[in-house]
Protein backbone atom coordinates (compact mmCIF):
# COMPACT_ATOMS: atom_id res chain seq x y z
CA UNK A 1 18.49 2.52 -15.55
CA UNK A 2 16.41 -0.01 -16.51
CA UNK A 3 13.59 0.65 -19.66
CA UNK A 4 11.02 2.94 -18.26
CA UNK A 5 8.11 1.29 -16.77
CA UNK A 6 4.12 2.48 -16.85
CA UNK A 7 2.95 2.71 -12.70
CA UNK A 8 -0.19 2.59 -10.69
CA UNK A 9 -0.06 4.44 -7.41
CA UNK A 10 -3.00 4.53 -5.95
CA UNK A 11 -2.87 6.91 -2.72
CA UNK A 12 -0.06 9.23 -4.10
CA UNK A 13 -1.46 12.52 -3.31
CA UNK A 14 0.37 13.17 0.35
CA UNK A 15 2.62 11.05 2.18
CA UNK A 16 3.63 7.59 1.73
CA UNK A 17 1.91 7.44 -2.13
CA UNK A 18 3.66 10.94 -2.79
CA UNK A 19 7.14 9.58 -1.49
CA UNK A 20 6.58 6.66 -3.89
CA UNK A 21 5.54 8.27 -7.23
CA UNK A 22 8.60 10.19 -6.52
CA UNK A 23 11.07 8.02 -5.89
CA UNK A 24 9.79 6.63 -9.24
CA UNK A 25 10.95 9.46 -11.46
CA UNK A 26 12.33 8.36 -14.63
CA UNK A 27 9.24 5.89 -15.01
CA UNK A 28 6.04 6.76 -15.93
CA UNK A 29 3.38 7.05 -13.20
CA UNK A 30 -0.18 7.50 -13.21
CA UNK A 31 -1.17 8.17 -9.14
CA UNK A 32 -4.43 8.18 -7.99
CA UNK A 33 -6.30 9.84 -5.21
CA UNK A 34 -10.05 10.23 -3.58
CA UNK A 35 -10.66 13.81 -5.34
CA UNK A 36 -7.90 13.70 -8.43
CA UNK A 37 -6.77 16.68 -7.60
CA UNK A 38 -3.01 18.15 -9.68
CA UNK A 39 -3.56 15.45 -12.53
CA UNK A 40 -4.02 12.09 -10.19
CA UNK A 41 -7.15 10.10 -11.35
CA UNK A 42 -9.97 10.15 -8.95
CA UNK A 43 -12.18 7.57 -7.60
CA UNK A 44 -13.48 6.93 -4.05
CA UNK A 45 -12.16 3.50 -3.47
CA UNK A 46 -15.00 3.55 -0.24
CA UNK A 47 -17.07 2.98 -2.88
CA UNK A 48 -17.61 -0.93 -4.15
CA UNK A 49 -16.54 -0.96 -7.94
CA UNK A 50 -14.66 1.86 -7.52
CA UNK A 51 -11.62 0.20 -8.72
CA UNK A 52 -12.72 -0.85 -11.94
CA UNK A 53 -12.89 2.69 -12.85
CA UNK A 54 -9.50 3.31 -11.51
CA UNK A 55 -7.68 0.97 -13.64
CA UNK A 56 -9.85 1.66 -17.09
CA UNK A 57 -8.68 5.09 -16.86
CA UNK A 58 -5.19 4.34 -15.47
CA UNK A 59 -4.84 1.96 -18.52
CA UNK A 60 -6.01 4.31 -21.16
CA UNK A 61 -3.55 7.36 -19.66
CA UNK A 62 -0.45 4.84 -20.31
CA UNK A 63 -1.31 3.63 -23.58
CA UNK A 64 -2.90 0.25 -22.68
CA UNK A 65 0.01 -1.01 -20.75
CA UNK A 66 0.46 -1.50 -16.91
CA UNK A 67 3.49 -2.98 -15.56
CA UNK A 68 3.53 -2.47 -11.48
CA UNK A 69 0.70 -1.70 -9.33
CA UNK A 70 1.14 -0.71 -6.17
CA UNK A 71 -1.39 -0.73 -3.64
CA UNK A 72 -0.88 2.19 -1.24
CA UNK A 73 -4.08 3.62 -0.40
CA UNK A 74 -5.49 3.01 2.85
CA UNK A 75 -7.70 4.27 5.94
CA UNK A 76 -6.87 4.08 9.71
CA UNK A 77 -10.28 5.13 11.61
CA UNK A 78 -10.98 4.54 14.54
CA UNK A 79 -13.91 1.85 15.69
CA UNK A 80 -14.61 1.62 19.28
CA UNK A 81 -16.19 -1.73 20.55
CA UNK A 82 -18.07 0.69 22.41
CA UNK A 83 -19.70 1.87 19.23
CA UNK A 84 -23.13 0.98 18.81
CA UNK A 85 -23.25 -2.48 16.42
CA UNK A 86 -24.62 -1.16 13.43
CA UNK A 87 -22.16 1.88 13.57
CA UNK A 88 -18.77 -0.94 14.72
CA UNK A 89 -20.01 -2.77 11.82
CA UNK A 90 -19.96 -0.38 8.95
CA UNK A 91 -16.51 0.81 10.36
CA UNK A 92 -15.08 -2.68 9.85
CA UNK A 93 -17.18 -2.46 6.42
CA UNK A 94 -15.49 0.53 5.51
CA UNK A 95 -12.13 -0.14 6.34
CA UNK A 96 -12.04 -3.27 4.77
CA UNK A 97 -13.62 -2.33 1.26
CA UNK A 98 -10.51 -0.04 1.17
CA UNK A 99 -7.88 -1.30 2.60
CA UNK A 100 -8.41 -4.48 1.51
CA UNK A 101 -11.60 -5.42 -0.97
CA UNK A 102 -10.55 -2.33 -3.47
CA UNK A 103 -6.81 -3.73 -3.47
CA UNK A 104 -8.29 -7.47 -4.11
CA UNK A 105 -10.29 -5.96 -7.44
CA UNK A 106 -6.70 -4.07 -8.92
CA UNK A 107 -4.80 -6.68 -8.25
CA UNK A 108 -7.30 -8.95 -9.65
CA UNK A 109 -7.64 -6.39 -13.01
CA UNK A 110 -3.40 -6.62 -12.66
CA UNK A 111 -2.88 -10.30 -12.46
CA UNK A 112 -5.79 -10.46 -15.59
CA UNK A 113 -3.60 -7.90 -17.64
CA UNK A 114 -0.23 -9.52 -16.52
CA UNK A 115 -1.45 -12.95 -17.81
CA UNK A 116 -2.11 -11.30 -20.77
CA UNK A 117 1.01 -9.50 -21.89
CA UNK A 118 3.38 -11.98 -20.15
CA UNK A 119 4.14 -10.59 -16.58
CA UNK A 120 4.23 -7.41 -14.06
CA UNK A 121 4.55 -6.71 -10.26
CA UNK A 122 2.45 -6.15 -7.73
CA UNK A 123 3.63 -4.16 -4.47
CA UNK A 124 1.28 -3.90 -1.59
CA UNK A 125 1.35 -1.37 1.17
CA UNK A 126 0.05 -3.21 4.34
CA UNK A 127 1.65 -2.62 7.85
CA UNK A 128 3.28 -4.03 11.10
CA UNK A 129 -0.09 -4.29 12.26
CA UNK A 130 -0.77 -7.36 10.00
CA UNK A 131 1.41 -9.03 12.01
CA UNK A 132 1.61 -7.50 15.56
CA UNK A 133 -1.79 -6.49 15.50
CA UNK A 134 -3.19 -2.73 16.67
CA UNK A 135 -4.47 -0.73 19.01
CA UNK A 136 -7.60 -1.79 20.74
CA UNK A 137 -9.92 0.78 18.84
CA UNK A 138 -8.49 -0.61 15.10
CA UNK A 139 -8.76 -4.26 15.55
CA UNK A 140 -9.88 -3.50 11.68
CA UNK A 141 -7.33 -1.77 10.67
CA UNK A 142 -5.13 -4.57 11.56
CA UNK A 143 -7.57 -7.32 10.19
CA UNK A 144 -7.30 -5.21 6.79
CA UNK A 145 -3.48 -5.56 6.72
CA UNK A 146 -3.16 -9.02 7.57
CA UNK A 147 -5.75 -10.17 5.00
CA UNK A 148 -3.09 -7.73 2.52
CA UNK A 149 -0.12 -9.74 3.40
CA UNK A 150 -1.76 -12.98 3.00
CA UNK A 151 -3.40 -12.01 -0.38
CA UNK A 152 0.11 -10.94 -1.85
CA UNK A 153 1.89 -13.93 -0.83
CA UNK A 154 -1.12 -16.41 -2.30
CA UNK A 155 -0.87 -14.26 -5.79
CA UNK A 156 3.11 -14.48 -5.90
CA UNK A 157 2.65 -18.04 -4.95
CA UNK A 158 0.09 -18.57 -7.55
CA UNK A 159 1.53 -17.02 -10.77
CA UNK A 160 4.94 -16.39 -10.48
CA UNK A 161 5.42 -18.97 -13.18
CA UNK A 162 3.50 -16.92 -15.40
CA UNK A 163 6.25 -14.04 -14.40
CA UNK A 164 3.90 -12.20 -12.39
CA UNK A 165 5.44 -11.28 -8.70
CA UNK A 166 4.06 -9.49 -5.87
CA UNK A 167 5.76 -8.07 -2.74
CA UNK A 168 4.44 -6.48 0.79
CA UNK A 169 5.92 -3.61 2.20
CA UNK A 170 4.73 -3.41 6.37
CA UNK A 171 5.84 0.00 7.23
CA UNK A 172 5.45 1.17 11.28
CA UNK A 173 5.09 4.81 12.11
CA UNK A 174 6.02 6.66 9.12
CA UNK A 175 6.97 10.33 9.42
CA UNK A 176 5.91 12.42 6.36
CA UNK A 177 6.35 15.96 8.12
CA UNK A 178 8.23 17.50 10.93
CA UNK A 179 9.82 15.11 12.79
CA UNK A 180 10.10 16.92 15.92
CA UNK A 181 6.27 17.59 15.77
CA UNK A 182 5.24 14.10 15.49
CA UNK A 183 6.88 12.62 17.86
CA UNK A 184 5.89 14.92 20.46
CA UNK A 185 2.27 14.69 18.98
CA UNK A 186 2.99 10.80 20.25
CA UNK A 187 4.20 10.81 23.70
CA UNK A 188 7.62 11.69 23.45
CA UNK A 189 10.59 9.69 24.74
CA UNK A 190 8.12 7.27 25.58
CA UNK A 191 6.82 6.38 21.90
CA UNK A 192 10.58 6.63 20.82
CA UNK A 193 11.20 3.76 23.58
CA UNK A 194 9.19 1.16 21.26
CA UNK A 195 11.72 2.06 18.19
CA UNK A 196 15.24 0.54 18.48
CA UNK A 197 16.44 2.67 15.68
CA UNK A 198 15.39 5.71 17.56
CA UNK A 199 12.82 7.59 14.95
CA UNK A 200 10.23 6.52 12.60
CA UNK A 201 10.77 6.11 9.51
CA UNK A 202 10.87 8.46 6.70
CA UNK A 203 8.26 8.53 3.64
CA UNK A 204 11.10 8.85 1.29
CA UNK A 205 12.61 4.99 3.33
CA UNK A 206 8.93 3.38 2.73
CA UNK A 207 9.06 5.16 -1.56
CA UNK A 208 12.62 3.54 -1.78
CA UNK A 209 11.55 -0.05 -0.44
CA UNK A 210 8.42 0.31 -2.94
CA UNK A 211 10.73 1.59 -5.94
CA UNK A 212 13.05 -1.08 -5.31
CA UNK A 213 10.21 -3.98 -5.29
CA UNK A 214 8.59 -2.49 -8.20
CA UNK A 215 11.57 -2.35 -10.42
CA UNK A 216 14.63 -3.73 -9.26
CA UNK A 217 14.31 -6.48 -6.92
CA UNK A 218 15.06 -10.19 -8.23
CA UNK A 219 12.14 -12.36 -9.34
CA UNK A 220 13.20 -14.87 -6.44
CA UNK A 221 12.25 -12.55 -4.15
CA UNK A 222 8.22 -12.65 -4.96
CA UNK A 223 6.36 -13.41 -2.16
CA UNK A 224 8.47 -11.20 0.54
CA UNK A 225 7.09 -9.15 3.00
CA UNK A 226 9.65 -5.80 3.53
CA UNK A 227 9.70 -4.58 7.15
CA UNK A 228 10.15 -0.40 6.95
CA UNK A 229 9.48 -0.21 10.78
CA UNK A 230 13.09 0.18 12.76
CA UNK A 231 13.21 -2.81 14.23
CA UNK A 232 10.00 -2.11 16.55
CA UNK A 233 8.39 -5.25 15.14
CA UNK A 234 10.43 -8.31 13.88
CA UNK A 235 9.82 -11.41 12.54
């Protein structure tokens, strides 16, 4: 194994974040969430400058040194265009300042810090939708991701001489639960239809992709956007 390395996870108290702190074990991992609860750091990244928080106190848990952060937190509410327009707009507002604005201002913090001690990773979370696009009540949602992928691949393309790299990981429907259960809870054979592989993936396929990009894959590689979706989008 490779020397241990000091992790930000932000979103790691339930699914995709949990799968990823975990499948980081040997490393050592500060995770965040909204409330901090069971030892995670909080801070309500809904809330501008939120962030800045975050990584001070990230930072001083692992002794002044961060090596990878990885961007996992998100939202996925819904915003009618039916909504009244003050109401549609501070959806998109909302959704964007985390999704998006919060992961600008720790990558931001990161790339400062990397510059500094001469390199680190960035992984970022986004989705298929960045690329296919969304449903017609989370044109936001979608909007968010994009703007993710195209933020990682304009840091990787700006610094990796200063051995600073930064991946995207575009997960589909992600399964953190009961299988059986979620499927059903979305339509069935029919939702199954859109997935060649048959299933969603797993949490645990999304933590491996993010372990992998935070640790092991080749500096060539910065700038690449992983697909975790079974084929039901491809590029």
């Amino acid at each position: 194994m490779t020397q241990p390395l000091n992790i930000l996870v932000t979103g790691a108290s339930r699914g995709i974040g949990a799968a990823i702190a975990a499948a980081l074990a040997g490393h050592k991992v500060v995770g965040h969430s909204t409330k901090g609860e069971d030892g995670l750091v909080a801070a309500d990244l809904a809330e501008p400058g939120a962030a800045q928080g975050l990584w001070e106190t990230a930072l001083e848990r692992l002794g002044g040194r961060i090596d990878v952060v990885i961007n996992n937190a998100g939202i996925f509410e819904a915003a009618p265009i039916d909504l009244d327009a003050a109401a549609w707009a501070a959806q998109w507002d909302r959704t964007m300042q985390v999704n998006l604005h919060a992961a600008a201002d720790l990558c931001r913090l990161a790339v400062l810090h990397f510059k500094a001690q001469g390199g680190g990773r960035i992984v970022n979370v986004a989705s298929r939708a960045g690329y296919r696009g969304d449903s017609p009540d989370h044109w936001h949602y979608a909007a968010s991701k994009a703007g993710m992928v195209a933020m990682t691949k304009t840091i990787a393309r700006a610094y990796a001489g200063e051995g600073i790299y930064a991946f995207t990981i575009c997960p589909g429907f992600t399964v953190t639960g009961m299988v059986d259960d979620y499927i059903s809870s979305r339509g069935g054979a029919a939702f199954l239809a859109d997935i060649p592989l048959g299933r969603p993936a797993s949490a645990e396929e999304v933590g491996e992709t993010a372990r992998w990009l935070a640790v092991d894959a080749p500096p060539s590689s910065t700038g690449a956007v992983i697909d975790v979706n079974g084929a039901s989008f491809v590029r």
